[in-house]
PDB file of N, CA and C in Angstrom:
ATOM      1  N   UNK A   1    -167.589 -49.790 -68.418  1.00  0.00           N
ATOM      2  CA  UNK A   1    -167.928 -51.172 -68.168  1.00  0.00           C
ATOM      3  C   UNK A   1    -169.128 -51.546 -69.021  1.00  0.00           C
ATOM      4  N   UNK A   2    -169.234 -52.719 -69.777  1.00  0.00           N
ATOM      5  CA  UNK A   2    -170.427 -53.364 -70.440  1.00  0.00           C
ATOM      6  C   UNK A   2    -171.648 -53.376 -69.631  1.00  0.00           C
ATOM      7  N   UNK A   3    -172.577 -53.561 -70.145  1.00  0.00           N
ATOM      8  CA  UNK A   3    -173.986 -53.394 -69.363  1.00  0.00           C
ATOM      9  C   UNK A   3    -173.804 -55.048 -69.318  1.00  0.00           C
ATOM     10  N   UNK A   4    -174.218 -55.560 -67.746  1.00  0.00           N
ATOM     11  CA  UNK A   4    -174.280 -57.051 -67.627  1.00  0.00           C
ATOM     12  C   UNK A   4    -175.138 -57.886 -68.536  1.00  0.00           C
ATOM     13  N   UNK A   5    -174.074 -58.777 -68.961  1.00  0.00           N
ATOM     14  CA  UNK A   5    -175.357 -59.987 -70.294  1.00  0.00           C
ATOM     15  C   UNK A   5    -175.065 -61.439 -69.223  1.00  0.00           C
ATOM     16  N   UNK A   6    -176.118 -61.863 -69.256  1.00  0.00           N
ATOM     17  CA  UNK A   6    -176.800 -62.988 -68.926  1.00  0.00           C
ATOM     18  C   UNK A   6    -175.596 -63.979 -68.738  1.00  0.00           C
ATOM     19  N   UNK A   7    -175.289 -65.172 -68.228  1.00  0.00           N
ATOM     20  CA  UNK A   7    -174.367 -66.193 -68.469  1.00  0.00           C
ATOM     21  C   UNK A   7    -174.849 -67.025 -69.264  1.00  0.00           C
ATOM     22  N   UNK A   8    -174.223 -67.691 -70.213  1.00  0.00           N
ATOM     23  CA  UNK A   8    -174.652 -68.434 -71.232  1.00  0.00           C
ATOM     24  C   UNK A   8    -174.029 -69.994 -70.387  1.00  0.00           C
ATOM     25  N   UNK A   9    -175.270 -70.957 -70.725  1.00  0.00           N
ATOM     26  CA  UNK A   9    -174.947 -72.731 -70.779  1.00  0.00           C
ATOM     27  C   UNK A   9    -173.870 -72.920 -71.129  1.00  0.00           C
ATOM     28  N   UNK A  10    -173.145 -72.375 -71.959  1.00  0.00           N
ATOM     29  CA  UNK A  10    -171.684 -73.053 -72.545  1.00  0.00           C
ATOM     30  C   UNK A  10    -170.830 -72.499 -71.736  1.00  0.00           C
ATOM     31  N   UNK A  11    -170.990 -70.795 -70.865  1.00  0.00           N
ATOM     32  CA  UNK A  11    -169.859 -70.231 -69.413  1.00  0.00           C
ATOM     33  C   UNK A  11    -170.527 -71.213 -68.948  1.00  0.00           C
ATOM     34  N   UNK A  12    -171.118 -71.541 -68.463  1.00  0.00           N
ATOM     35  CA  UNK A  12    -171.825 -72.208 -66.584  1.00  0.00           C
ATOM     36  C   UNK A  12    -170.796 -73.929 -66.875  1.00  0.00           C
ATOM     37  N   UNK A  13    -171.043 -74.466 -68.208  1.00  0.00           N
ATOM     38  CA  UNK A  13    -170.398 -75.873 -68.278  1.00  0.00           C
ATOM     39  C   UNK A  13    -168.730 -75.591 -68.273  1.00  0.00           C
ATOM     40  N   UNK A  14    -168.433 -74.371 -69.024  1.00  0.00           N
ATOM     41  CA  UNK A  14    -166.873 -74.118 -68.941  1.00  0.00           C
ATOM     42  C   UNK A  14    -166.247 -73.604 -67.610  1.00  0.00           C
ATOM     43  N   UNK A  15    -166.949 -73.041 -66.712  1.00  0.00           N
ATOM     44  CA  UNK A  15    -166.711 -72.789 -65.266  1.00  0.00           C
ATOM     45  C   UNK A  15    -166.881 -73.638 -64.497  1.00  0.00           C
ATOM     46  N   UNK A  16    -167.860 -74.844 -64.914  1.00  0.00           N
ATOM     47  CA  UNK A  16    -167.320 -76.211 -63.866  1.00  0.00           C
ATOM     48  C   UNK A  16    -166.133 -77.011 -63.934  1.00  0.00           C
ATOM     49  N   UNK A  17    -165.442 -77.595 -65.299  1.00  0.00           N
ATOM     50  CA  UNK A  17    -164.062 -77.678 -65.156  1.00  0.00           C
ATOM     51  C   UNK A  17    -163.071 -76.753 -65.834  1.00  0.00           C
ATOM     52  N   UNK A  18    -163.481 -75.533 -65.619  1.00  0.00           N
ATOM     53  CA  UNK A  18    -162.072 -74.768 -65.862  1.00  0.00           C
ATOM     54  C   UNK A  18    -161.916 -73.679 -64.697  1.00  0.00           C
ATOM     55  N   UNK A  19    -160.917 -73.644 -63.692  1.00  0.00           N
ATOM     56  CA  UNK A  19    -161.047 -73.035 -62.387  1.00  0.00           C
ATOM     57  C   UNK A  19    -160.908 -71.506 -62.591  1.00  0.00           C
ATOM     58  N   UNK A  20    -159.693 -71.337 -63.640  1.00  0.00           N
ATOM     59  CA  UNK A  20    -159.183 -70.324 -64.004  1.00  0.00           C
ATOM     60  C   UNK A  20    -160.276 -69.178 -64.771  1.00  0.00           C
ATOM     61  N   UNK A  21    -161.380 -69.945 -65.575  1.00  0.00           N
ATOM     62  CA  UNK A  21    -162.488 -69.461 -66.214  1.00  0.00           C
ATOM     63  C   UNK A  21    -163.563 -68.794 -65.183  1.00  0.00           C
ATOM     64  N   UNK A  22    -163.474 -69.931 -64.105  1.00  0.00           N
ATOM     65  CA  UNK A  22    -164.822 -69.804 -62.962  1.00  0.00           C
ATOM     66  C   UNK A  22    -163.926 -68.169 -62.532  1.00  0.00           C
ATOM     67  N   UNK A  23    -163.184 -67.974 -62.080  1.00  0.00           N
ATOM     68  CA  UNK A  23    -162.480 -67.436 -61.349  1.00  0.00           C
ATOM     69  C   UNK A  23    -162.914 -65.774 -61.868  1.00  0.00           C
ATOM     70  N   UNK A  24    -162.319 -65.692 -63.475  1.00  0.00           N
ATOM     71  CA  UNK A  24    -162.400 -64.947 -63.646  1.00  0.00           C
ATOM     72  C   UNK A  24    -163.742 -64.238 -64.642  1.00  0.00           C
ATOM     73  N   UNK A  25    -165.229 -65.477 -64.043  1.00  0.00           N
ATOM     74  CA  UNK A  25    -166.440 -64.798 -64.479  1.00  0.00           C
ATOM     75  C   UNK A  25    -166.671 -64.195 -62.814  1.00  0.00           C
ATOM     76  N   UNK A  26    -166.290 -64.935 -61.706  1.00  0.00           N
ATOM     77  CA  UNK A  26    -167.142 -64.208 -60.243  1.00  0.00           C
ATOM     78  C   UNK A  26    -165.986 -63.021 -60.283  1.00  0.00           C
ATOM     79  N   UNK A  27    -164.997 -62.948 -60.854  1.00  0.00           N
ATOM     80  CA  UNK A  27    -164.845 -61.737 -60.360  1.00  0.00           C
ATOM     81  C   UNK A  27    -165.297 -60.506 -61.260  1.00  0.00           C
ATOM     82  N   UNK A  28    -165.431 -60.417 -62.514  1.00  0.00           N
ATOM     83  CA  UNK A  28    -166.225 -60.297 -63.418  1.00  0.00           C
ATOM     84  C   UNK A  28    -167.870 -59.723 -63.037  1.00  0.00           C
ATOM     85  N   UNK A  29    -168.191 -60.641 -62.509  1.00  0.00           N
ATOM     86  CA  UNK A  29    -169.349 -60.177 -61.955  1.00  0.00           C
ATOM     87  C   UNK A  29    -169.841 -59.399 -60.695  1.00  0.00           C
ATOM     88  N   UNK A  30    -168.609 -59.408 -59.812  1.00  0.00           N
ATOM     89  CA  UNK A  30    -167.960 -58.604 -58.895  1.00  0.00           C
ATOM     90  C   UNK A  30    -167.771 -57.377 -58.714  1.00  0.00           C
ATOM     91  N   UNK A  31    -167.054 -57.376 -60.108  1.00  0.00           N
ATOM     92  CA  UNK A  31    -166.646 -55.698 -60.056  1.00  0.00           C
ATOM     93  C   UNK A  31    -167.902 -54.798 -60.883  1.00  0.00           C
ATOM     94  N   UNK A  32    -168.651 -55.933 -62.148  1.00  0.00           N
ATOM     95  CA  UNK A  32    -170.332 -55.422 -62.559  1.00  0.00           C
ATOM     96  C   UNK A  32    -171.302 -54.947 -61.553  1.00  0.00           C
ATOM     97  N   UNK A  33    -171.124 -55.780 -60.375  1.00  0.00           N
ATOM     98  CA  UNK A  33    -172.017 -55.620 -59.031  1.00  0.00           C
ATOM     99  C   UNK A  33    -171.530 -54.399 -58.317  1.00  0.00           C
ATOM    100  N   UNK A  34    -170.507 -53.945 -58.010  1.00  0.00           N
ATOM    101  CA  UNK A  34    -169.562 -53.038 -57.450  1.00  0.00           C
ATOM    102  C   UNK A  34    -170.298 -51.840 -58.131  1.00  0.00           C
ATOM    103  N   UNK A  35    -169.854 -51.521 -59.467  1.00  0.00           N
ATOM    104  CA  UNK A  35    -170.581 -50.780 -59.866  1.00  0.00           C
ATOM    105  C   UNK A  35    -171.623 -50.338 -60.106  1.00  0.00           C
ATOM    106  N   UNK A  36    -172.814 -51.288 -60.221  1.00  0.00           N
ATOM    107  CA  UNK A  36    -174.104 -51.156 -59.961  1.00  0.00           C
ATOM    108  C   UNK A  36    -174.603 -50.440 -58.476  1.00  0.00           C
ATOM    109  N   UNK A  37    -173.829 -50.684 -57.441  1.00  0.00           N
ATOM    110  CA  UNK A  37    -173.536 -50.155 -56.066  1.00  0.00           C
ATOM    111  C   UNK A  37    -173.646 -48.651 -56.466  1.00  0.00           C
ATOM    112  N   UNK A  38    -172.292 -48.782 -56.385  1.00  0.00           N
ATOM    113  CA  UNK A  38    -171.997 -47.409 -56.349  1.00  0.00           C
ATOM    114  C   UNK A  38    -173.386 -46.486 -57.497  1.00  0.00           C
ATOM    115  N   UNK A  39    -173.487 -46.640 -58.562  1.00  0.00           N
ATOM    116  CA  UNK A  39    -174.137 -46.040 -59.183  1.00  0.00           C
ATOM    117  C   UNK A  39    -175.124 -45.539 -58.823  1.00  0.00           C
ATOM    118  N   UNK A  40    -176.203 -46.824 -58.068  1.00  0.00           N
ATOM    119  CA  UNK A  40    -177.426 -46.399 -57.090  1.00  0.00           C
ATOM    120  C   UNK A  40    -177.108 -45.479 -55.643  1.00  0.00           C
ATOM    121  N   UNK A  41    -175.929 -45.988 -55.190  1.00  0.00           N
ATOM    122  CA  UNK A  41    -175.544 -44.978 -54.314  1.00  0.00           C
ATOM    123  C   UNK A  41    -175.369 -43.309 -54.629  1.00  0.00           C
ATOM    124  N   UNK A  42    -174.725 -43.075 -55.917  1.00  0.00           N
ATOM    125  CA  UNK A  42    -174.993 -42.204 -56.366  1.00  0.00           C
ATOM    126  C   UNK A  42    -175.617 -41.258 -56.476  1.00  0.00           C
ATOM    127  N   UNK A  43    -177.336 -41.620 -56.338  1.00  0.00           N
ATOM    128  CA  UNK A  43    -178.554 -41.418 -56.859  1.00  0.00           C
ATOM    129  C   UNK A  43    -179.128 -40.906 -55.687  1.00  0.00           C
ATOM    130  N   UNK A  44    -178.933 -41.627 -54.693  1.00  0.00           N
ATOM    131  CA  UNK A  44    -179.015 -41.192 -53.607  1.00  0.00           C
ATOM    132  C   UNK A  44    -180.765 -42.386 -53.375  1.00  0.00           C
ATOM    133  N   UNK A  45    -180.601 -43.340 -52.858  1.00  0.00           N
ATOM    134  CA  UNK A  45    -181.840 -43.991 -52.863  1.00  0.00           C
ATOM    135  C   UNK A  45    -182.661 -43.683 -52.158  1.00  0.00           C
ATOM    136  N   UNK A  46    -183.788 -43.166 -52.755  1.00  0.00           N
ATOM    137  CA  UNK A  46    -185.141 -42.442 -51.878  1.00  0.00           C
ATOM    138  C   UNK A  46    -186.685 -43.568 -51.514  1.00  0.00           C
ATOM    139  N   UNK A  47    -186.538 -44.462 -52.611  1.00  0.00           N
ATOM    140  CA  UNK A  47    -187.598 -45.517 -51.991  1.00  0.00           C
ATOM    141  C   UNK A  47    -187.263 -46.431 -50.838  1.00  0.00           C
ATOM    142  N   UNK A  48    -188.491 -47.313 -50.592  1.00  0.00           N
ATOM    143  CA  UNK A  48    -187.485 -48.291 -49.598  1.00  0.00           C
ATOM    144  C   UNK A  48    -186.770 -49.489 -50.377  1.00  0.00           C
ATOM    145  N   UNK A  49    -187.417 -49.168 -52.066  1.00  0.00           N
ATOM    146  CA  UNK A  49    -187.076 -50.350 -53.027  1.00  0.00           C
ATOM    147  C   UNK A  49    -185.641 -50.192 -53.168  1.00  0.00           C
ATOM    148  N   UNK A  50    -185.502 -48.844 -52.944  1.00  0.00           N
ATOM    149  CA  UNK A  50    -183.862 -48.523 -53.469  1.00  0.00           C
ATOM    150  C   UNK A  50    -183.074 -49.212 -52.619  1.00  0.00           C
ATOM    151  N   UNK A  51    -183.052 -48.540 -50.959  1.00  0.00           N
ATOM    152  CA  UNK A  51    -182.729 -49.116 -50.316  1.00  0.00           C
ATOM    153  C   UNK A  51    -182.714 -50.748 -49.898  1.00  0.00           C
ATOM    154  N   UNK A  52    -183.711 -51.206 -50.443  1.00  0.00           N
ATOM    155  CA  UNK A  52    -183.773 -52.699 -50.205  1.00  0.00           C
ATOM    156  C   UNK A  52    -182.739 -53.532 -51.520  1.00  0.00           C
ATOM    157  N   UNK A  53    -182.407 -52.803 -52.762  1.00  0.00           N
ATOM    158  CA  UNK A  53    -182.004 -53.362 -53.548  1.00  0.00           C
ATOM    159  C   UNK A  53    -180.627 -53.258 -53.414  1.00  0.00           C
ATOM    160  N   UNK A  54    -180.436 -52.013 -53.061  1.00  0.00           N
ATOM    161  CA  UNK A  54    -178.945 -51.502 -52.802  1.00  0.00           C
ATOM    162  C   UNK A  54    -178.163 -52.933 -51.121  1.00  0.00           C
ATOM    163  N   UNK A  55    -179.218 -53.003 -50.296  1.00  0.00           N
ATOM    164  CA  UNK A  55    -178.485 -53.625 -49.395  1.00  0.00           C
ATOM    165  C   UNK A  55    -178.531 -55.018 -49.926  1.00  0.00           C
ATOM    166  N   UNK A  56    -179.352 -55.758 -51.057  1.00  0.00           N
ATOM    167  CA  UNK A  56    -179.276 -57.146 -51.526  1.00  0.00           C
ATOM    168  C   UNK A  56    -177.873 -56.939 -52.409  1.00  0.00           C
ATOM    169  N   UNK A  57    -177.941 -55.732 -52.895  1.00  0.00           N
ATOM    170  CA  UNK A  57    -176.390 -56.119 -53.862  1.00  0.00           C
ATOM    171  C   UNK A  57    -174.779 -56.042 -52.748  1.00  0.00           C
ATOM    172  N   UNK A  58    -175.258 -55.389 -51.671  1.00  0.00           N
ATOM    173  CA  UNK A  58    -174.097 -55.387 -50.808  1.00  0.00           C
ATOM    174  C   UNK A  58    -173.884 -56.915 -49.982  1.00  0.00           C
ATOM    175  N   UNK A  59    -174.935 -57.072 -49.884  1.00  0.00           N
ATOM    176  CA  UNK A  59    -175.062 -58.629 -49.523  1.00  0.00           C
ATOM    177  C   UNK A  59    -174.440 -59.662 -50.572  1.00  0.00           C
ATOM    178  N   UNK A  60    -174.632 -59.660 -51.576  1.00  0.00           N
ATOM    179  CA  UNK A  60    -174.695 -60.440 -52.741  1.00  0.00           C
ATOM    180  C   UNK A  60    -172.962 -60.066 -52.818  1.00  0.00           C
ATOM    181  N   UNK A  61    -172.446 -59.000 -52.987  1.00  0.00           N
ATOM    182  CA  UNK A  61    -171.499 -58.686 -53.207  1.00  0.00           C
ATOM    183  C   UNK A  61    -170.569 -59.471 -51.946  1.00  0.00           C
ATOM    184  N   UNK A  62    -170.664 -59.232 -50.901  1.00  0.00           N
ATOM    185  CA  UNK A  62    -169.803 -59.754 -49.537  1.00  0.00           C
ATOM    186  C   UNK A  62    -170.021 -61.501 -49.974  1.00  0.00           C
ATOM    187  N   UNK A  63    -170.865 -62.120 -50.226  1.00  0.00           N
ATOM    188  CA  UNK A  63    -171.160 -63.843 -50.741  1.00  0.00           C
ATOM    189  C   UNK A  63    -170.254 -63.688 -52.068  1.00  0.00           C
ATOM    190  N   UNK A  64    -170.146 -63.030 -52.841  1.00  0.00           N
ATOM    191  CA  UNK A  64    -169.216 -63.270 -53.785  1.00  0.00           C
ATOM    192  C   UNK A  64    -167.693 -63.202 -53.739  1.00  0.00           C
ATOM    193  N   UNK A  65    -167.512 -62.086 -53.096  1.00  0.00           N
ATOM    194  CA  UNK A  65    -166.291 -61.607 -52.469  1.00  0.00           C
ATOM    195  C   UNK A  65    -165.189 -62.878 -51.299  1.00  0.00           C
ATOM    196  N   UNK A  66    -166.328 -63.790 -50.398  1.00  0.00           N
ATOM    197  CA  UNK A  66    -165.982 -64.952 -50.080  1.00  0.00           C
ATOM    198  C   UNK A  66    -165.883 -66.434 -51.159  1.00  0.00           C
ATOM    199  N   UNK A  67    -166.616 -66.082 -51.693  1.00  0.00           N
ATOM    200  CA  UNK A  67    -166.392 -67.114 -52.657  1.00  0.00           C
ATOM    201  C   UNK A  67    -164.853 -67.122 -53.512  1.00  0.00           C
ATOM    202  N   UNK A  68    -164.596 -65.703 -54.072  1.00  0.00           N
ATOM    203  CA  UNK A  68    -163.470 -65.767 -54.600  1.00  0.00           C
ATOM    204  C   UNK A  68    -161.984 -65.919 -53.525  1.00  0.00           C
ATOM    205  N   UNK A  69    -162.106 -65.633 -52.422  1.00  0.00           N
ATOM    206  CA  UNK A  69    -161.474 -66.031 -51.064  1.00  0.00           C
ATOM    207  C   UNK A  69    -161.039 -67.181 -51.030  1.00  0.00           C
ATOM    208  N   UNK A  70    -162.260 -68.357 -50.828  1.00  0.00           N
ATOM    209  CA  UNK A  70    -162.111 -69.357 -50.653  1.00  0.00           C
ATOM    210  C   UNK A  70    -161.685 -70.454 -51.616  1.00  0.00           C
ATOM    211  N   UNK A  71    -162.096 -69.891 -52.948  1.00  0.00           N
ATOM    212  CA  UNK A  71    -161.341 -70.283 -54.358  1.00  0.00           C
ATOM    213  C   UNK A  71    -159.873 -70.334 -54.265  1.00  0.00           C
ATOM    214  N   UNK A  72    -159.220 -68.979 -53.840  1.00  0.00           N
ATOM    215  CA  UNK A  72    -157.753 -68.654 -53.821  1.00  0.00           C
ATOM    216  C   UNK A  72    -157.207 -69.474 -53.059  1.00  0.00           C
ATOM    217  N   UNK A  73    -157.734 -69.310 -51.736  1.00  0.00           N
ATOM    218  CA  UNK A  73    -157.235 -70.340 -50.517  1.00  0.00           C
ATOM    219  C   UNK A  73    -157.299 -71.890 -51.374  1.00  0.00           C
ATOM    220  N   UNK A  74    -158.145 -72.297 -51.760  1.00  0.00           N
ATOM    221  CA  UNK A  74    -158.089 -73.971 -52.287  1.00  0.00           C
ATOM    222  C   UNK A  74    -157.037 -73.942 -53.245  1.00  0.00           C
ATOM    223  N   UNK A  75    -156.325 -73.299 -54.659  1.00  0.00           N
ATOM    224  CA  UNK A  75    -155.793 -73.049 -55.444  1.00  0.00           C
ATOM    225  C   UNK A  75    -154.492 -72.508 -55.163  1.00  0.00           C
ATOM    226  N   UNK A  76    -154.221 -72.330 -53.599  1.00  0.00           N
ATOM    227  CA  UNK A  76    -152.932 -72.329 -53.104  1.00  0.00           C
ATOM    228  C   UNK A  76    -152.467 -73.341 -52.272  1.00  0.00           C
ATOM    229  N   UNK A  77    -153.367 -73.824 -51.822  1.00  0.00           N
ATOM    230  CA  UNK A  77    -152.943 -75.182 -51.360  1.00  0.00           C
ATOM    231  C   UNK A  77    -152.498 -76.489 -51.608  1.00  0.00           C
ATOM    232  N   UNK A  78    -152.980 -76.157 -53.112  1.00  0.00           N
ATOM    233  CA  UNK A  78    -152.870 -77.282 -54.095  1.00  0.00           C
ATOM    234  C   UNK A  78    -151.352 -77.302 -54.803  1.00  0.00           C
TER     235      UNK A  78
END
């Protein structure tokens, strides 16, 4: 997997009207986050920083994970 690069002004304007684009940067960033997980899990986190970072990306991850949910659900209804 690529080491995560930044979103550029020209993704953020092409992910407001293109659904199919939005779609497939959160998940994109999803499965970048996933792995960042696991990796620190890996490691076995011994600070409380670890631990505190590791449960913001599991957090972060479950808010993304609904987001692409609720995307699908709108995009089948339609």
């Amino acid at each position: 997997m690529n080491p995560f690069s930044p979103v550029t002004d020209a993704e953020l304007t092409r992910a407001r009207s293109d659904p199919a684009f939005r779609q497939r940067m959160l998940e994109q960033s999803l499965e970048t986050l996933l792995e960042g997980i696991k990796k620190l899990r890996r490691t076995a986190p011994t600070s409380t920083a670890d631990v505190k970072q590791l449960r913001e990306g599991v957090e972060l991850a479950v808010r993304l994970a609904e987001i692409l949910q609720n995307a699908d659900r709108r995009t089948r209804t339609f």
